[in-house]
Protein backbone atom coordinates (compact mmCIF):
# COMPACT_ATOMS: atom_id res chain seq x y z
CA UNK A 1 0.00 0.00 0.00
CA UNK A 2 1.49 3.21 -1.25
CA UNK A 3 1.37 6.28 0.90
CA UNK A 4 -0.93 7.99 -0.57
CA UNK A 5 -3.33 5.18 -0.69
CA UNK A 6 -2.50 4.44 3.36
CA UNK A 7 -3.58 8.71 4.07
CA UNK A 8 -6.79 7.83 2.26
CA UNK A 9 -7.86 5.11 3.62
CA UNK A 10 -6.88 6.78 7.57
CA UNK A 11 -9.09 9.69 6.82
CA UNK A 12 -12.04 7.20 5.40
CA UNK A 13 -11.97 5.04 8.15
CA UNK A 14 -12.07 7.93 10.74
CA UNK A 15 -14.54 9.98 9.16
CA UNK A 16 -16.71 6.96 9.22
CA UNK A 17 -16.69 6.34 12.78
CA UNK A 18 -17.10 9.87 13.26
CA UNK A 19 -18.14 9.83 17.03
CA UNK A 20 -15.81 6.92 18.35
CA UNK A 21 -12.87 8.90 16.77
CA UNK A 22 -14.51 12.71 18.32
CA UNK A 23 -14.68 11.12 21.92
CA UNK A 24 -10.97 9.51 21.67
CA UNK A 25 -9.48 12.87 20.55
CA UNK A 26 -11.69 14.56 23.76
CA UNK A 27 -10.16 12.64 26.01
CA UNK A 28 -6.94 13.24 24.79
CA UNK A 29 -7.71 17.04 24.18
CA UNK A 30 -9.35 17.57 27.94
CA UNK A 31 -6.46 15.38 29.39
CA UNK A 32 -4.02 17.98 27.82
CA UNK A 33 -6.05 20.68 28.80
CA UNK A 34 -6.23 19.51 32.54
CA UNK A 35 -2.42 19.42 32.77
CA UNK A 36 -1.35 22.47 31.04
CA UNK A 37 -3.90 24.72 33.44
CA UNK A 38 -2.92 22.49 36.56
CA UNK A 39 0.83 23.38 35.87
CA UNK A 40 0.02 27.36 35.10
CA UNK A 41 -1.62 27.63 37.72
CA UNK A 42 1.20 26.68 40.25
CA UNK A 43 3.39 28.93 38.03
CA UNK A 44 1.96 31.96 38.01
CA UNK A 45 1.45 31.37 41.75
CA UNK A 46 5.36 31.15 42.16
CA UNK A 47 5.99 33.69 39.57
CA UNK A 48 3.81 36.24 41.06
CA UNK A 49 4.83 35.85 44.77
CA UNK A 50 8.41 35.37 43.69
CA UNK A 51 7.87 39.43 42.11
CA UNK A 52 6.24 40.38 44.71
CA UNK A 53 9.13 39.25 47.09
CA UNK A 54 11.81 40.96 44.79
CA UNK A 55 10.33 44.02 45.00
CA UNK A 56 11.19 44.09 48.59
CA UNK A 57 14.82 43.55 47.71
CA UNK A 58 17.24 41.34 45.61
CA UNK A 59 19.49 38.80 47.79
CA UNK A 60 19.56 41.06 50.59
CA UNK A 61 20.35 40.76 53.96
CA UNK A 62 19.27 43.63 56.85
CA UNK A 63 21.36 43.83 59.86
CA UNK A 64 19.56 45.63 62.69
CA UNK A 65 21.56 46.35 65.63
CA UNK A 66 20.25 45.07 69.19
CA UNK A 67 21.51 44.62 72.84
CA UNK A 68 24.19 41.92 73.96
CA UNK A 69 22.73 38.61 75.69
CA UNK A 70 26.05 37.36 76.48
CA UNK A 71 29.15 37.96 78.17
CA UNK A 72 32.34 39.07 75.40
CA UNK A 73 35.69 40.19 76.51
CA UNK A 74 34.89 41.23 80.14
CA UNK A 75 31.74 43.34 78.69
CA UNK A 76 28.59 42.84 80.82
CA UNK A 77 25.51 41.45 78.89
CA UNK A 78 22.40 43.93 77.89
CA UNK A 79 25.20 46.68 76.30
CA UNK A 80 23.69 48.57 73.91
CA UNK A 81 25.38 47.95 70.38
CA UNK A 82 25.67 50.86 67.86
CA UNK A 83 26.36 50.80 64.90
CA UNK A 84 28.64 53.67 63.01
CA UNK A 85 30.01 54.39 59.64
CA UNK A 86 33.19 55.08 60.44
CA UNK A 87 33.39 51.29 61.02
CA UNK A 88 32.53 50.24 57.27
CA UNK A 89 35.50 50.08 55.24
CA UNK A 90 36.86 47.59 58.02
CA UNK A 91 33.50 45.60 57.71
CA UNK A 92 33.70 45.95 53.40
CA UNK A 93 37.79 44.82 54.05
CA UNK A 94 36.79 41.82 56.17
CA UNK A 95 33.98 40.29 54.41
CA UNK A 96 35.05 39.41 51.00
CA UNK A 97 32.21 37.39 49.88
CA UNK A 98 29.97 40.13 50.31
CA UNK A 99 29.33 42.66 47.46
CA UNK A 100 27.97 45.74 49.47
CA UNK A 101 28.12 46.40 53.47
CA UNK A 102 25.71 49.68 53.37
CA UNK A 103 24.74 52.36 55.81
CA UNK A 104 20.84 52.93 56.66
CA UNK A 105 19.18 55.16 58.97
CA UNK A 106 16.20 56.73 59.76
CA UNK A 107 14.30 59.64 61.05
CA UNK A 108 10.33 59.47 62.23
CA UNK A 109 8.71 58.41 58.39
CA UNK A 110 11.71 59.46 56.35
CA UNK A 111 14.06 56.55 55.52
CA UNK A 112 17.63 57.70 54.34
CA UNK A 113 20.22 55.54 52.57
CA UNK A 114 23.13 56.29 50.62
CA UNK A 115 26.13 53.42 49.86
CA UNK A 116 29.14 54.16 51.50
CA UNK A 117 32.21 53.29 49.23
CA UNK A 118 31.23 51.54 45.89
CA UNK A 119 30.74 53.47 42.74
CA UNK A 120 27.36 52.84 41.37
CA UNK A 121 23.86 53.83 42.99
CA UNK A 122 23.41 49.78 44.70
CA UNK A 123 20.90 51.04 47.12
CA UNK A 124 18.69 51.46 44.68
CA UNK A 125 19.23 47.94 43.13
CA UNK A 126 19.12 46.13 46.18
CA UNK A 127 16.25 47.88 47.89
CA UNK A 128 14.45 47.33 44.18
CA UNK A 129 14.00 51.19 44.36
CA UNK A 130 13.05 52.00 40.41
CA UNK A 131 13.21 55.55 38.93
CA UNK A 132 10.01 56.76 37.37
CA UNK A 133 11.04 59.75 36.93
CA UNK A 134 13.98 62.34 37.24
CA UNK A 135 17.00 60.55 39.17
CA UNK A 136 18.39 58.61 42.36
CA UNK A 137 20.84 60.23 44.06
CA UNK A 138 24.53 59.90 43.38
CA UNK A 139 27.91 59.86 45.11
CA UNK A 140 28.32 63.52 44.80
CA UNK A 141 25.31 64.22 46.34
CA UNK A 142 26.34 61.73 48.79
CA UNK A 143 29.67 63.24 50.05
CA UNK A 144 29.10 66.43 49.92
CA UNK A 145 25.79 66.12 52.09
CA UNK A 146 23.45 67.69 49.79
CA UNK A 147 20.21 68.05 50.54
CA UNK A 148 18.38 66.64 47.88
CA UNK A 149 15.11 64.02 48.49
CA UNK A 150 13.98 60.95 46.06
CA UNK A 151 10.17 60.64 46.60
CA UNK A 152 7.83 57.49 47.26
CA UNK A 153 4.99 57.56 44.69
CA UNK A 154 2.38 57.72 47.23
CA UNK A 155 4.12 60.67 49.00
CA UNK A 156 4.57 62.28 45.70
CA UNK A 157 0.94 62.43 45.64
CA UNK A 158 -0.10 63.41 48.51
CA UNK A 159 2.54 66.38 48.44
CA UNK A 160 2.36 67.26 44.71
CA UNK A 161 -1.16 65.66 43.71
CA UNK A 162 -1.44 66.86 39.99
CA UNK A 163 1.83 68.91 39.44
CA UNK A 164 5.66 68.36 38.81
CA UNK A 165 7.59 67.34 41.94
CA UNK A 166 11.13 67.77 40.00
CA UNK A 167 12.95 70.78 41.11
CA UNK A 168 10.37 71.56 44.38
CA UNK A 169 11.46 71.48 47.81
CA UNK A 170 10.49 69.09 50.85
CA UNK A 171 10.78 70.31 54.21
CA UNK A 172 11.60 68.36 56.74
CA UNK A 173 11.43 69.82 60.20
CA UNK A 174 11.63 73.19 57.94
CA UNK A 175 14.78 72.12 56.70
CA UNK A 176 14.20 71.99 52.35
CA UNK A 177 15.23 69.59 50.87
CA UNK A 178 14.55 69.86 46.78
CA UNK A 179 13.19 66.83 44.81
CA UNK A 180 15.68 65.36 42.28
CA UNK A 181 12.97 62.25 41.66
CA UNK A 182 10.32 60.24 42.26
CA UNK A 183 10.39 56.06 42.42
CA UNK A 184 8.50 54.13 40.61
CA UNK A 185 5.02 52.59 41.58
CA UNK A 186 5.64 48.72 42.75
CA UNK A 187 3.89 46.39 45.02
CA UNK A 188 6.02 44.92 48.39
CA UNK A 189 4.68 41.93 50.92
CA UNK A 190 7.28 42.68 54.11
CA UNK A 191 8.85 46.03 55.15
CA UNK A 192 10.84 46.59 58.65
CA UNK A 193 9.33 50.69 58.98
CA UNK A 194 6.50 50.60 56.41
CA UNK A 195 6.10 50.56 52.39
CA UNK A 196 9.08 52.67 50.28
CA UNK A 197 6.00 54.29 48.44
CA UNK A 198 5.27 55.94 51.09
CA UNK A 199 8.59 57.27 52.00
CA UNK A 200 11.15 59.97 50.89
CA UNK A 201 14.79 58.95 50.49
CA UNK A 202 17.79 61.21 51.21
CA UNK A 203 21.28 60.48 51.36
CA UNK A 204 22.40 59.41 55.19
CA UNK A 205 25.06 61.91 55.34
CA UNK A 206 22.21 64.73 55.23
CA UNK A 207 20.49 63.71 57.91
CA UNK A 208 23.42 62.92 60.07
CA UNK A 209 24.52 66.69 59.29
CA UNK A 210 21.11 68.56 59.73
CA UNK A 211 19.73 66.12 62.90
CA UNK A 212 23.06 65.58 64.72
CA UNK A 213 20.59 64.78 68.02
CA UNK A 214 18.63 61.87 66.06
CA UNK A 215 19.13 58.48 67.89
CA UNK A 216 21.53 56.81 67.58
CA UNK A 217 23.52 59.71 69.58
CA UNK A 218 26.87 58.87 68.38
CA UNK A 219 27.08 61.46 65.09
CA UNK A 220 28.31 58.75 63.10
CA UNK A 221 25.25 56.06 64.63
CA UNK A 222 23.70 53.95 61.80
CA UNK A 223 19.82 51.99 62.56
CA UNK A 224 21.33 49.21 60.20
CA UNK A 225 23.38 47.96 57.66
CA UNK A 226 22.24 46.11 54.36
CA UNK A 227 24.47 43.61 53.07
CA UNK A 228 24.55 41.59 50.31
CA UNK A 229 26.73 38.88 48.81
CA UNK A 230 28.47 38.46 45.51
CA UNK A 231 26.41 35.83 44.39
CA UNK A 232 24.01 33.26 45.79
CA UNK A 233 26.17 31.04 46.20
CA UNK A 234 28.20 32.86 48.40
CA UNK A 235 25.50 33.68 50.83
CA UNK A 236 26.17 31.92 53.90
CA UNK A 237 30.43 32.65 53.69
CA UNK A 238 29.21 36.38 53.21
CA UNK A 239 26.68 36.54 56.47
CA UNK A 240 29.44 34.73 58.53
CA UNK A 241 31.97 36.76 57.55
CA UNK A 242 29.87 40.13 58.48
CA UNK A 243 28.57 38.85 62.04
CA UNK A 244 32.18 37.99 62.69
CA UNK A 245 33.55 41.00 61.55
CA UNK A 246 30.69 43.08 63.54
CA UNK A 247 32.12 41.25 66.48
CA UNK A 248 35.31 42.05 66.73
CA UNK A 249 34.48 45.59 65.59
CA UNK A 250 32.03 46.05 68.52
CA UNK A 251 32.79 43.37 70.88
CA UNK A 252 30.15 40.94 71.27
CA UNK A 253 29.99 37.14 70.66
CA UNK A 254 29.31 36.14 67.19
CA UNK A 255 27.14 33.66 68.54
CA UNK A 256 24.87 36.42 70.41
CA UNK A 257 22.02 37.21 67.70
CA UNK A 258 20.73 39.38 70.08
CA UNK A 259 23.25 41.97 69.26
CA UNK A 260 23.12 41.98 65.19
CA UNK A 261 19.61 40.47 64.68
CA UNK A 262 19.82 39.59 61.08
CA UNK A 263 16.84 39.54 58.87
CA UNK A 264 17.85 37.25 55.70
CA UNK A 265 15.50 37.45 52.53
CA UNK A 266 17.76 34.70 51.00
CA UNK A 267 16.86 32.25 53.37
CA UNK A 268 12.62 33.47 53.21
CA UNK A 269 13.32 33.71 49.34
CA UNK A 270 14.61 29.77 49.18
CA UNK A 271 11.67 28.59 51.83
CA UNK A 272 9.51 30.27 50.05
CA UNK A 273 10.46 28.62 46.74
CA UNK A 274 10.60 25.53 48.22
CA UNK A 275 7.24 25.97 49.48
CA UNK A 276 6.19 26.82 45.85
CA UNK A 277 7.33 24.10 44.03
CA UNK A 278 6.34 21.72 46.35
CA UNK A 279 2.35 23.63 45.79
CA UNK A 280 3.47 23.39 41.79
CA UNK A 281 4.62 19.72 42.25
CA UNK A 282 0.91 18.85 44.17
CA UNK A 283 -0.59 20.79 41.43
CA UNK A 284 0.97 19.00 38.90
CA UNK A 285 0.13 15.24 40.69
CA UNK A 286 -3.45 16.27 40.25
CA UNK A 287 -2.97 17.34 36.83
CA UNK A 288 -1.47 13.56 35.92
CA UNK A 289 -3.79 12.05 38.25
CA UNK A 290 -6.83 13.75 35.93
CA UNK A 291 -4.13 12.68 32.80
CA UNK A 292 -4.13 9.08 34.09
CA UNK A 293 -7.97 8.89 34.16
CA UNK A 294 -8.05 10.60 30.85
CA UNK A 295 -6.01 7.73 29.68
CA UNK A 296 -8.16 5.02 30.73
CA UNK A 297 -11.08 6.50 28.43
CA UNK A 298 -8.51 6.70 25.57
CA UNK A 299 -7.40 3.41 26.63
CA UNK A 300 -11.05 2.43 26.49
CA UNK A 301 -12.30 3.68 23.57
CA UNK A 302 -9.22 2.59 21.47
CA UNK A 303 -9.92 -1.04 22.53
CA UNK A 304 -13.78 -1.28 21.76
CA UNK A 305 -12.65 0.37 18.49
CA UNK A 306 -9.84 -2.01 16.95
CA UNK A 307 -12.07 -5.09 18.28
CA UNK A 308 -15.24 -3.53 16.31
CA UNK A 309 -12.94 -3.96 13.50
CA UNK A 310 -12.10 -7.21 13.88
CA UNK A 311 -14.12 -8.70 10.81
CA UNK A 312 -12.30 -5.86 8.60
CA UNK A 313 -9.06 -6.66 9.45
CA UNK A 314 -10.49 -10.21 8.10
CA UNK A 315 -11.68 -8.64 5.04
CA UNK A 316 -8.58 -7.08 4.31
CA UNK A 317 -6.52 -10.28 5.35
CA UNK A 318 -8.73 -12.26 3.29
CA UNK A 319 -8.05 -10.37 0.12
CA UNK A 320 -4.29 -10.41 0.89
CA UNK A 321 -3.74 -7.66 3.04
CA UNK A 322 -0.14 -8.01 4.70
CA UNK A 323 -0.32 -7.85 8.33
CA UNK A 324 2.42 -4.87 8.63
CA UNK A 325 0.38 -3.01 6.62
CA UNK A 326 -2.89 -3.51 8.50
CA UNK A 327 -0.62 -2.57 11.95
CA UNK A 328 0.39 0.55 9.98
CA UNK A 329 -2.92 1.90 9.67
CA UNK A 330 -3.57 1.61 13.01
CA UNK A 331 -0.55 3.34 13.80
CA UNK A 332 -1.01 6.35 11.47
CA UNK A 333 -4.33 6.07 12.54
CA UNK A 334 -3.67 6.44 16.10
CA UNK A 335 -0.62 8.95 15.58
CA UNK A 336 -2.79 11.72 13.54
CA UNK A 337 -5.34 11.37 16.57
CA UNK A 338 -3.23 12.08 18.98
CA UNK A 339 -1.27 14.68 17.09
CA UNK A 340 -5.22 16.63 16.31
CA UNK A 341 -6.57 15.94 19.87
CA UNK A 342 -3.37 16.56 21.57
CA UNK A 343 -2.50 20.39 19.26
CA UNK A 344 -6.09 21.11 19.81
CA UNK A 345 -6.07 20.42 23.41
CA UNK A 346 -2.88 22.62 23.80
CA UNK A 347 -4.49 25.77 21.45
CA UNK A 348 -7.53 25.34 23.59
CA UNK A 349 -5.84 25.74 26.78
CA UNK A 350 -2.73 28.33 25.61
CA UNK A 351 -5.98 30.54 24.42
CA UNK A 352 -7.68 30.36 27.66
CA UNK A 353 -4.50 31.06 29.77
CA UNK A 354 -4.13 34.36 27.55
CA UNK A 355 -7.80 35.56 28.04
CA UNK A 356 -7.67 34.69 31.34
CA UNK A 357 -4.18 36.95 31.52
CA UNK A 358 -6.08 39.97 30.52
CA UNK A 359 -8.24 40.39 33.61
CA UNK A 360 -6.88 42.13 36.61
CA UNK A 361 -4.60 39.59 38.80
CA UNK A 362 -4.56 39.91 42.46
CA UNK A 363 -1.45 40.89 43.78
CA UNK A 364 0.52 37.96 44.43
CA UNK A 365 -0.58 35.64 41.45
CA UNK A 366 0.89 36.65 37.92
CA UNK A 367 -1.95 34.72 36.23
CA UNK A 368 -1.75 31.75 34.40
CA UNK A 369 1.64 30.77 33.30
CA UNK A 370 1.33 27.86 31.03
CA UNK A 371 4.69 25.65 30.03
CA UNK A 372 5.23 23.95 26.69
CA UNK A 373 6.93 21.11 28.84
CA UNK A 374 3.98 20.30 30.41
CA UNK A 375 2.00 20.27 27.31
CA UNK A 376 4.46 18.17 25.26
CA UNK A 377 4.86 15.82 28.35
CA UNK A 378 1.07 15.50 28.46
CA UNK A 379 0.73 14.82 24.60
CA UNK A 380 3.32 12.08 24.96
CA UNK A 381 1.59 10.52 27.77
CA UNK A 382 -2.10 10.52 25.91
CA UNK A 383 -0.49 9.53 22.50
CA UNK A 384 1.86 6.16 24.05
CA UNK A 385 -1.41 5.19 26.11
CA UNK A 386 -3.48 5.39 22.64
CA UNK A 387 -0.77 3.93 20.58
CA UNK A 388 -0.42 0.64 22.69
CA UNK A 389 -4.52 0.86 23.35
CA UNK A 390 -4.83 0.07 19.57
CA UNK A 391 -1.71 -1.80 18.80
CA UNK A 392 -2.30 -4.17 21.04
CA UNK A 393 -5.56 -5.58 19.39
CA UNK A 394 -4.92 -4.86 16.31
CA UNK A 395 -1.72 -7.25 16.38
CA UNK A 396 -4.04 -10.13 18.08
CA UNK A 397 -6.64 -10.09 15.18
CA UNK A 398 -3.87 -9.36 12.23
CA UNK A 399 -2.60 -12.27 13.24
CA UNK A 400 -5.84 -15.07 13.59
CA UNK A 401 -6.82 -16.74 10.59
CA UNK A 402 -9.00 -14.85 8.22
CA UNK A 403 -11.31 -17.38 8.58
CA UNK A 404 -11.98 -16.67 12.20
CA UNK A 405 -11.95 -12.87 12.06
CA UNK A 406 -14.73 -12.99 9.06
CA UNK A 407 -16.54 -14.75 12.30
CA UNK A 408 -16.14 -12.46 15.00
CA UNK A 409 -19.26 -10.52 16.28
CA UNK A 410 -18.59 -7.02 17.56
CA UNK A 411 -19.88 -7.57 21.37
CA UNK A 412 -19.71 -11.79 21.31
């Protein structure tokens, strides 16, 4: 049987068992659908609280500092520890595996940062502080104390609601302080003092120069220190490194965590995706589990089909009809199935995860995230069930004397 003969015949034989072949290629078509949404769904719940969590900061860790709990180098426990930046270049010298050891305090709402000794703007990369408009400030500004101010978007509007904040002043505690730009809108799930929309950003040697009597006393007193490391990998070598260095530096033991509480995103970011993929992995069990049961219909189906056909297969057999060639119709048969049921089942459910993708998405879900690998894995699944659901017959009768199959009742 030429090829062209073989196509034929395929699309005779399936258009004329119109509705067995329609509910094999839904059950193939709804068990790809059932994966692919199963699997987006437990992506774009990852994806979207994995943005969410970035936006607080990337691979950062905040060093706040406390009281002593225990006894180091004759010093009594409960000792205050402070913090200054006078102490950083030591702290940057002694912790190699860390990329930036940076300065941070405060004053009522107004957070003020400023990197101490690098020569880029990291603050605003590791705080996930985006420009919307004008700029962040910069190391000039920085060393020479100026008073400029970078503005949350929610403070810009309640301050400028309707006009151009660029080039206006601030005052804080009638001190001005002129706008050089305003952050970018984004959504945060954990703050230590509140939400950086609503807060105004100045550099920390500003504040240390026009409130010299802000706690921490000590003119050089820091609230805390942001630290990252060079790389992921180099996370844990970086935060021993800086607790050990803070103890020397201010004499406490590096076991106390009382004294440098440390509040690690790395760590929360890696439970948290651990937590996620095991939600994505239960997610995807159900998905397979409704795949599996999808399967037995195919399974189904396919059987009660090729043993329908058992007095063709004698028909063809009798008129001298190779067995290989009989198997290879089923098999094309079979294979174009799967191939239509399984490309419409993926359209279907790509389509749906892009309408769906156009509604508003609560904040920590980035909608439906569907994955080619799941689809493809699904498809193979279906189509190996459906092959070996109709091979499997259709060897047994290809192979029983003509005679015999000519006899066969569908249902006897």
């Amino acid at each position: 049987m030429v090829l062209r003969d073989l196509i034929r015949d395929v699309f005779h034989t399936l258009w004329a068992h119109k509705l067995r072949t329609a509910l094999t290629m839904f059950g193939i078509a709804w068990g790809v659908i059932s994966i692919v949404l199963m699997v987006a769904a437990g992506e774009g719940l990852r994806e979207g609280q994995a943005k969410v969590a970035q936006n607080f900061g990337r691979d950062v860790m905040i060093i706040f500092a406390g009281r002593t709990s225990l006894q180091a180098g004759g010093a009594r426990a409960g000792r205050r520890i402070e913090f200054l930046d006078t102490d950083l270049d030591q702290l940057a010298r002694e912790s190699p595996d860390c990329q930036w050891v940076l300065p941070e305090v405060g004053q009522s709402n107004v957070r003020l940062h400023s990197n101490y000794n690098a020569s880029a703007q990291p603050i605003a990369d590791v705080r996930s502080v985006d420009v919307g408009e004008g700029r962040f400030y910069n190391w000039d500004d920085v060393n020479e104390g100026r008073r400029v101010a970078f503005l949350g978007t929610e403070v810009r509007k309640q301050l400028f609601a309707g006009r151009n904040a660029i080039g206006e002043n601030v005052y804080l505690d009638d001190i001005p302080y002129k706008v050089i730009g305003v952050m970018k809108a984004k959504d945060q799930d954990s703050s230590y003092d509140g939400f950086d929309v609503n807060k105004i950003f100045i550099p920390y040697t500003a504040i240390h120069n026009d409130f010299p009597n802000r706690p921490p006393a000590k003119p050089h007193g820091l609230d805390r220190l942001l630290v990252t490391p060079k790389s992921v990998g180099q996370h844990t070598a970086c935060k021993n490194e800086i607790i050990a260095s803070l103890a020397q530096v201010y004499n406490f033991d590096r076991h106390d965590t009382e004294a440098a509480n440390v509040w690690d995103t790395i760590e929360e970011a890696q439970a948290f995706e651990a937590m996620t993929n095991g939600m994505k992995a239960f997610l995807g069990a159900v998905g397979f589990t409704t795949l599996f049961l999808g399967g037995l219909g195919v399974m189904n189906v396919m059987l009660v089909a090729v043993r329908e056909r058992t007095r063709e297969i004698g028909v063809r057999k009798a008129v001298g009809a190779q067995a290989s060639s009989i198997m290879m119709q089923f098999f094309v048969e079979t294979i174009i199935v799967v191939l239509v049921s399984g490309g419409l089942g993926m359209a279907i459910s790509f389509g749906f995860c892009a309408l769906f993708n156009l509604m508003p998405m609560p904040q920590y879900f980035a909608g439906l995230q569907p994955t080619w690998q799941s689809a493809l894995l699904s498809i193979a699944l279906l189509g190996t069930v459906a092959v070996l659901a109709a091979m499997y017959p259709a060897r047994q009768a290809a192979r029983i004397d003509p005679i015999e199959a000519l006899r066969y009742e569908a249902g006897g």
